[in-house]
Protein backbone atom coordinates (compact mmCIF):
# COMPACT_ATOMS: atom_id res chain seq x y z
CA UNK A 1 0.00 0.00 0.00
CA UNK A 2 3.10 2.33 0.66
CA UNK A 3 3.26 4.85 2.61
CA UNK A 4 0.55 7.05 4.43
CA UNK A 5 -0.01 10.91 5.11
CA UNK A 6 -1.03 11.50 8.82
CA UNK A 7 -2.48 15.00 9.37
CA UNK A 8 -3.18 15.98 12.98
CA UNK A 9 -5.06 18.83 14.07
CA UNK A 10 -4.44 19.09 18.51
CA UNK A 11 -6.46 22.43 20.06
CA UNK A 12 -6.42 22.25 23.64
CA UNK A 13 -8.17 18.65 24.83
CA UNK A 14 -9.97 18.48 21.17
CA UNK A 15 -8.17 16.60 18.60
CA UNK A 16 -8.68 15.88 14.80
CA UNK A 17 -6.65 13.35 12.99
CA UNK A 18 -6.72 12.21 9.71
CA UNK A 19 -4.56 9.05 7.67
CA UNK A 20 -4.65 9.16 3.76
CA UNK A 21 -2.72 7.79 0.78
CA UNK A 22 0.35 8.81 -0.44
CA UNK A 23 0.80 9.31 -4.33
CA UNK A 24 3.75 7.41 -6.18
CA UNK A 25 4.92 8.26 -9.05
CA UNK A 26 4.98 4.92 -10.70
CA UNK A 27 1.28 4.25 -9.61
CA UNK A 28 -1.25 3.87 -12.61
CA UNK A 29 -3.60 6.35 -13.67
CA UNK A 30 -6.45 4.24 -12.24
CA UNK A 31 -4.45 4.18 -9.02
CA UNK A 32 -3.40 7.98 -8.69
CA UNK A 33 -7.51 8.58 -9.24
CA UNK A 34 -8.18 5.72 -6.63
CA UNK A 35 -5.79 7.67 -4.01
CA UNK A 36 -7.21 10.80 -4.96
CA UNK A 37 -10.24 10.04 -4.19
CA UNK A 38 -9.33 8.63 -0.60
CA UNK A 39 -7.58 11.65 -0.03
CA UNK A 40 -10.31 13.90 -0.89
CA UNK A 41 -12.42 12.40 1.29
CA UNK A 42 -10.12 12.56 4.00
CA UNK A 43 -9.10 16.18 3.83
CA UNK A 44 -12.61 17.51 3.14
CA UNK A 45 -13.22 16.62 7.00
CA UNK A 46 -10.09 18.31 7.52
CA UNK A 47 -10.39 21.18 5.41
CA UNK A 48 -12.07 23.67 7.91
CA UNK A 49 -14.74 24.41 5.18
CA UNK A 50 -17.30 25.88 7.93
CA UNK A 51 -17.13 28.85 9.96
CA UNK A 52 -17.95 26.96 12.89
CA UNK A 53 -15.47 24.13 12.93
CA UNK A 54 -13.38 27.01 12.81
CA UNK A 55 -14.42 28.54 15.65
CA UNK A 56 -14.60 25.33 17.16
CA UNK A 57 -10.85 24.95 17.10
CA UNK A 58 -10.57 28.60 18.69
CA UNK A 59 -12.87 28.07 21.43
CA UNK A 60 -10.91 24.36 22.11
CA UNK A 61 -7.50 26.18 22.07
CA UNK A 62 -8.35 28.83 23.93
CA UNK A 63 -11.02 28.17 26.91
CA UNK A 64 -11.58 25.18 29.25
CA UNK A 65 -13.67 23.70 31.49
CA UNK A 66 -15.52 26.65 33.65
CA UNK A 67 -15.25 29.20 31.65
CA UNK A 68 -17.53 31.84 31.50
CA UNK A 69 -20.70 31.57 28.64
CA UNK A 70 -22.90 34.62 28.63
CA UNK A 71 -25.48 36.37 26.69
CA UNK A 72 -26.05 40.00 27.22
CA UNK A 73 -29.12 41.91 26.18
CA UNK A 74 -30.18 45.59 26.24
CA UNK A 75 -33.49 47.20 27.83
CA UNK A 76 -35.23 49.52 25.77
CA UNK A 77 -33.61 52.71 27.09
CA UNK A 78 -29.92 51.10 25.58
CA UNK A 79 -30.58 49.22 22.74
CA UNK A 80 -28.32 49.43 19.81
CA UNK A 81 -29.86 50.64 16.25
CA UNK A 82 -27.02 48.92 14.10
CA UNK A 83 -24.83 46.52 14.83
CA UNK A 84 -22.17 48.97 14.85
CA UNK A 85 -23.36 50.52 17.65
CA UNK A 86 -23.64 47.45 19.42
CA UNK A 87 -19.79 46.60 18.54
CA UNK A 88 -19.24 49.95 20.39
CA UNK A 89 -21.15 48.74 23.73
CA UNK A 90 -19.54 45.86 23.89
CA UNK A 91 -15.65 47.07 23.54
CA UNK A 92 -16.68 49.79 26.63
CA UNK A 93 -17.52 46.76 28.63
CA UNK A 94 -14.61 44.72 27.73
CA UNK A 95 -12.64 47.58 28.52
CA UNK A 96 -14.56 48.21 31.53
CA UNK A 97 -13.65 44.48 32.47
CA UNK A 98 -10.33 44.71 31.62
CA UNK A 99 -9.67 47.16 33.87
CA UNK A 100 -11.03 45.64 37.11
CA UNK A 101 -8.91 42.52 36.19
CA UNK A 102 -5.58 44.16 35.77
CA UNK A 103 -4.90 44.01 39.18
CA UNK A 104 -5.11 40.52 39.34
CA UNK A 105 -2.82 39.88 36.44
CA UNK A 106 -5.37 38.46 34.67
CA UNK A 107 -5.66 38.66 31.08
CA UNK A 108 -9.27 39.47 28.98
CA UNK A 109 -9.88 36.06 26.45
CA UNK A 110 -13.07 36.41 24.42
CA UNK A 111 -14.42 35.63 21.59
CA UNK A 112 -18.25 37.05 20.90
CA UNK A 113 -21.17 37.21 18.10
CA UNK A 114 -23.62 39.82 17.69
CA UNK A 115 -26.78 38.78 16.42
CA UNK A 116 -30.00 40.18 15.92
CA UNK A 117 -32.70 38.01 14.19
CA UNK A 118 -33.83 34.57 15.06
CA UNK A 119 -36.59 32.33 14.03
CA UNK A 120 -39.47 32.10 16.19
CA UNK A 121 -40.22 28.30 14.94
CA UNK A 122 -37.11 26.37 16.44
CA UNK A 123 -38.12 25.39 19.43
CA UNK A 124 -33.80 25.24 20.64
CA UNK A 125 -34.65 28.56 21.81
CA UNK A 126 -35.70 29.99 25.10
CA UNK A 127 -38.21 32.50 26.15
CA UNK A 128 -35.36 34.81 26.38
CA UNK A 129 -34.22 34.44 23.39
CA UNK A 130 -37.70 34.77 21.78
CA UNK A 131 -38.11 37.75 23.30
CA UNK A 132 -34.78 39.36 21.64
CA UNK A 133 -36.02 38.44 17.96
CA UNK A 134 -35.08 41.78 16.25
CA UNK A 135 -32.96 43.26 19.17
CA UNK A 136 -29.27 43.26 19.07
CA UNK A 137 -27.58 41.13 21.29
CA UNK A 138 -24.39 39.57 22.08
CA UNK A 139 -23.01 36.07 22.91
CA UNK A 140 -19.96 35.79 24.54
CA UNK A 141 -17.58 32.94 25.94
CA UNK A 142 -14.88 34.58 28.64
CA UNK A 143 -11.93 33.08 30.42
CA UNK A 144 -12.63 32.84 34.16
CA UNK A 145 -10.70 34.54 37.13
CA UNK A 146 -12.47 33.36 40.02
CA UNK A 147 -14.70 36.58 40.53
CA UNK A 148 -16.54 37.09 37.23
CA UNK A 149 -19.57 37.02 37.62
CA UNK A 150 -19.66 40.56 39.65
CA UNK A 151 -17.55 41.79 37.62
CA UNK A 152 -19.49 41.02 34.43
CA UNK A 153 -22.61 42.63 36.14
CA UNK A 154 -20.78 45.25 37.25
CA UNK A 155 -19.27 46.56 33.79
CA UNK A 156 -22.42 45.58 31.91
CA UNK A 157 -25.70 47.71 33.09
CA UNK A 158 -27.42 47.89 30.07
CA UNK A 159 -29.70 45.09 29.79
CA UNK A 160 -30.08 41.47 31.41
CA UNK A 161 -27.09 38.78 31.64
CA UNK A 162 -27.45 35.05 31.05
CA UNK A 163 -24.09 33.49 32.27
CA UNK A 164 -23.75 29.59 33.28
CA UNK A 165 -20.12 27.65 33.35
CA UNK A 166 -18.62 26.09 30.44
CA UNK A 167 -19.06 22.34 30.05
CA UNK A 168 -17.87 19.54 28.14
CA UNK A 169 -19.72 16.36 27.40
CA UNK A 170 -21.15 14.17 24.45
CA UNK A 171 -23.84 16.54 24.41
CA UNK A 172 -22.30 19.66 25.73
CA UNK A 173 -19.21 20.24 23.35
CA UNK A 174 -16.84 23.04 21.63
CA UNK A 175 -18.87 21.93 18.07
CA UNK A 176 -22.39 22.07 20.07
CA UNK A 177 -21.31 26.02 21.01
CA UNK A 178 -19.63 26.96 18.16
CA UNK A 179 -22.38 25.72 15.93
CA UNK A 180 -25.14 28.19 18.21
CA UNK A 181 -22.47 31.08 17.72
CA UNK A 182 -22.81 31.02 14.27
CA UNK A 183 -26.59 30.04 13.18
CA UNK A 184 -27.26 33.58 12.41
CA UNK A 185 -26.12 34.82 9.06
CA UNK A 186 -24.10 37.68 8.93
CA UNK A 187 -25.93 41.51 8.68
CA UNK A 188 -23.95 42.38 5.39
CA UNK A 189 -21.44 40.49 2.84
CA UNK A 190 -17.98 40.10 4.43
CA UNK A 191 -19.33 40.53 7.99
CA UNK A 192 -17.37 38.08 10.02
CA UNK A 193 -19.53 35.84 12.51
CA UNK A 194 -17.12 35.79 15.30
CA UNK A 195 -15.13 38.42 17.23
CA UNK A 196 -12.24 36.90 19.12
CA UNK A 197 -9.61 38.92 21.43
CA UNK A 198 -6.11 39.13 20.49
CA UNK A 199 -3.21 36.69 21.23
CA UNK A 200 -5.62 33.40 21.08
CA UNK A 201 -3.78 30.60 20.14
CA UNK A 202 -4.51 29.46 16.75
CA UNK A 203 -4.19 25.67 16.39
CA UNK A 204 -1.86 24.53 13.44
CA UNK A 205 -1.92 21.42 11.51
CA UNK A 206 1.00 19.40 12.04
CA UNK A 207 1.39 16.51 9.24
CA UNK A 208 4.04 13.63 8.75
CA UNK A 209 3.92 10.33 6.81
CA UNK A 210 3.48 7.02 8.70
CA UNK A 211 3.37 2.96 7.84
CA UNK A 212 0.65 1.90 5.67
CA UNK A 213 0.47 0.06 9.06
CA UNK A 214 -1.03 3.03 10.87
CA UNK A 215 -4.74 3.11 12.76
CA UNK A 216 -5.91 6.40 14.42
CA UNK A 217 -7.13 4.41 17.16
CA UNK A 218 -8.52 7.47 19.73
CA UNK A 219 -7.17 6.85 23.52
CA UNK A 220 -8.94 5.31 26.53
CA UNK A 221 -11.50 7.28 28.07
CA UNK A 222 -11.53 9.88 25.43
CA UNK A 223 -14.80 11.31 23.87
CA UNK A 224 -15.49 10.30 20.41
CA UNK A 225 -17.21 12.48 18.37
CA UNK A 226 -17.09 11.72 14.72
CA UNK A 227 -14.75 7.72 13.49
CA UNK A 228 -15.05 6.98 10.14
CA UNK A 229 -13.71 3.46 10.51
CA UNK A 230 -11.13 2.62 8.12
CA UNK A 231 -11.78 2.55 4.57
CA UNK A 232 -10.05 0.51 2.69
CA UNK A 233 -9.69 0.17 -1.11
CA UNK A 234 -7.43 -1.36 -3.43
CA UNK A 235 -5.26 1.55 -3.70
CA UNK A 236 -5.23 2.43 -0.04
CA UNK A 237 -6.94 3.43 2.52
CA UNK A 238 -8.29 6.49 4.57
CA UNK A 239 -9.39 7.58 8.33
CA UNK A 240 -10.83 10.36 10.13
CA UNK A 241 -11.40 10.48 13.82
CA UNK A 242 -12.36 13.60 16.01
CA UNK A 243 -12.53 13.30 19.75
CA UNK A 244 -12.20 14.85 23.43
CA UNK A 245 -9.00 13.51 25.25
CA UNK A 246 -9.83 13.97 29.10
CA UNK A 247 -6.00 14.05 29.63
CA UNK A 248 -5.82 17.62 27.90
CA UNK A 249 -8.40 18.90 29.64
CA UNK A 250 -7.80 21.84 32.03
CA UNK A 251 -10.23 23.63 34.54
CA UNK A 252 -10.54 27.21 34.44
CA UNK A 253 -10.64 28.88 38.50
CA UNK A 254 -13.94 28.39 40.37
CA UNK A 255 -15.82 31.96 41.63
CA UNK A 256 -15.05 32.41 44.89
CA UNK A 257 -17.11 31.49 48.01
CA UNK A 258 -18.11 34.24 50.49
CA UNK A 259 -16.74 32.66 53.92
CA UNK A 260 -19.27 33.20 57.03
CA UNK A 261 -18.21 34.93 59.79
CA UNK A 262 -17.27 32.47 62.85
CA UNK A 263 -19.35 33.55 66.17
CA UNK A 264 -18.50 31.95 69.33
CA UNK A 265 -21.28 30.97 71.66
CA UNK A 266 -19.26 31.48 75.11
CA UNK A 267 -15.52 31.71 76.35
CA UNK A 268 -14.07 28.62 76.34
CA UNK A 269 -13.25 27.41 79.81
């Protein structure tokens, strides 16, 4: 079979791999279109086609267990008229935010959507949501400090807050999010659908040949989201496996607990 092309995508505990063949230069032109076809099918999954599965990467490189979702929402005396405007609101309350986290050394991660129409038939969305169809809005994943969610309230003030911790799962996952961030179409052409801060890491594919020998074969205890099997044709053969490693996994800090006060009942004799 020769040799095989392994392409390996790693962001944070998320991990896509990928095994296809190899072209030779003394293979046939039936075998060269047999390979090609193997590796098309292979690299369309790795490819990155969809805005999500690129902000799926993002979120997976950048934010971990605990992190901070959110959705914030103006009251009629602040709401937004274009999504400009709404841009605007929500770099003051970064900033805002930024500022009462400098002196913990902490730095600002985000990435956010601003969105502004939904449709009143899919029942995925809440009575909150309902409520927002035609009102700007933001959604918003944050890296967590420990004291966030005063904070958030604090530098927000225009509207209501959702917030809940970040959570990973078979049904909670970085595609499940990333997939809600981006189900509204953008307000104009060229619009991006995602906002992220700077100096997020952006995962890299790293990609080296292997033994036709080679299985992706996803570790114990991981997560699998998406195994093709191995397909396996005359001319070679292709994989594709996605999955959550536990191993990578990192927790982001807890909010802090207010500590009762201690009262003593009598002296002690």
């Amino acid at each position: 079979m020769g040799k095989l092309r392994k392409k390996t995508i790693v962001a944070g505990p998320l991990v896509y791999e990928a095994i296809y063949p190899l072209p030779n230069p003394r293979d046939s032109r039936a075998a060269r279109q047999g390979k090609k076809n193997l590796t098309s099918n292979a690299q369309q999954r790795m490819n990155l086609k969809y805005q999500w599965q690129k902000l799926e990467l993002l979120m997976a490189a950048n934010f971990r267990v605990g992190d901070i979702v959110l959705s914030l929402t103006f009251d009629d005396a602040h709401l937004p008229g274009s999504r400009a405007e709404t841009m605007t609101r929500v770099k003051q309350f970064l900033k805002r935010l930024r500022e009462l986290r400098k002196p913990l050394g902490s730095p600002t991660k985000y990435i956010y959507v601003v969105e502004h129409n939904h449709c009143r038939e899919d029942p995925c969305f809440t009575p909150v949501e309902l409520a927002q169809q035609g009102r700007y809005h933001v959604h918003m994943i944050l890296n967590a400090t420990g004291r966030d969610f005063a904070d958030i309230n604090k530098c927000w003030g225009l509207g209501l807050i959702e917030t809940h911790l970040f959570e990973l799962g078979r049904e909670r996952s970085y595609e499940s999010l990333a997939r809600y961030y981006c189900k509204e179409l953008s307000d104009y052409v060229g619009a991006r659908k995602f906002i992220p801060s700077r100096g997020l890491v952006h995962p890299e594919p790293d990609c080296q040949i292997v033994d036709s020998s080679e299985t992706l074969i996803p570790p114990n205890g991981s997560t699998v989201y998406d195994n093709t099997g191995t397909v396996r044709t005359e001319y070679g053969k292709y994989q594709f496996v996605k999955y959550l490693w536990p191993k990578l996994i990192e927790k982001a800090p807890r909010p802090r607990k207010k500590k009762g006060r201690r009262v003593r009942s009598g002296k002690r004799k």
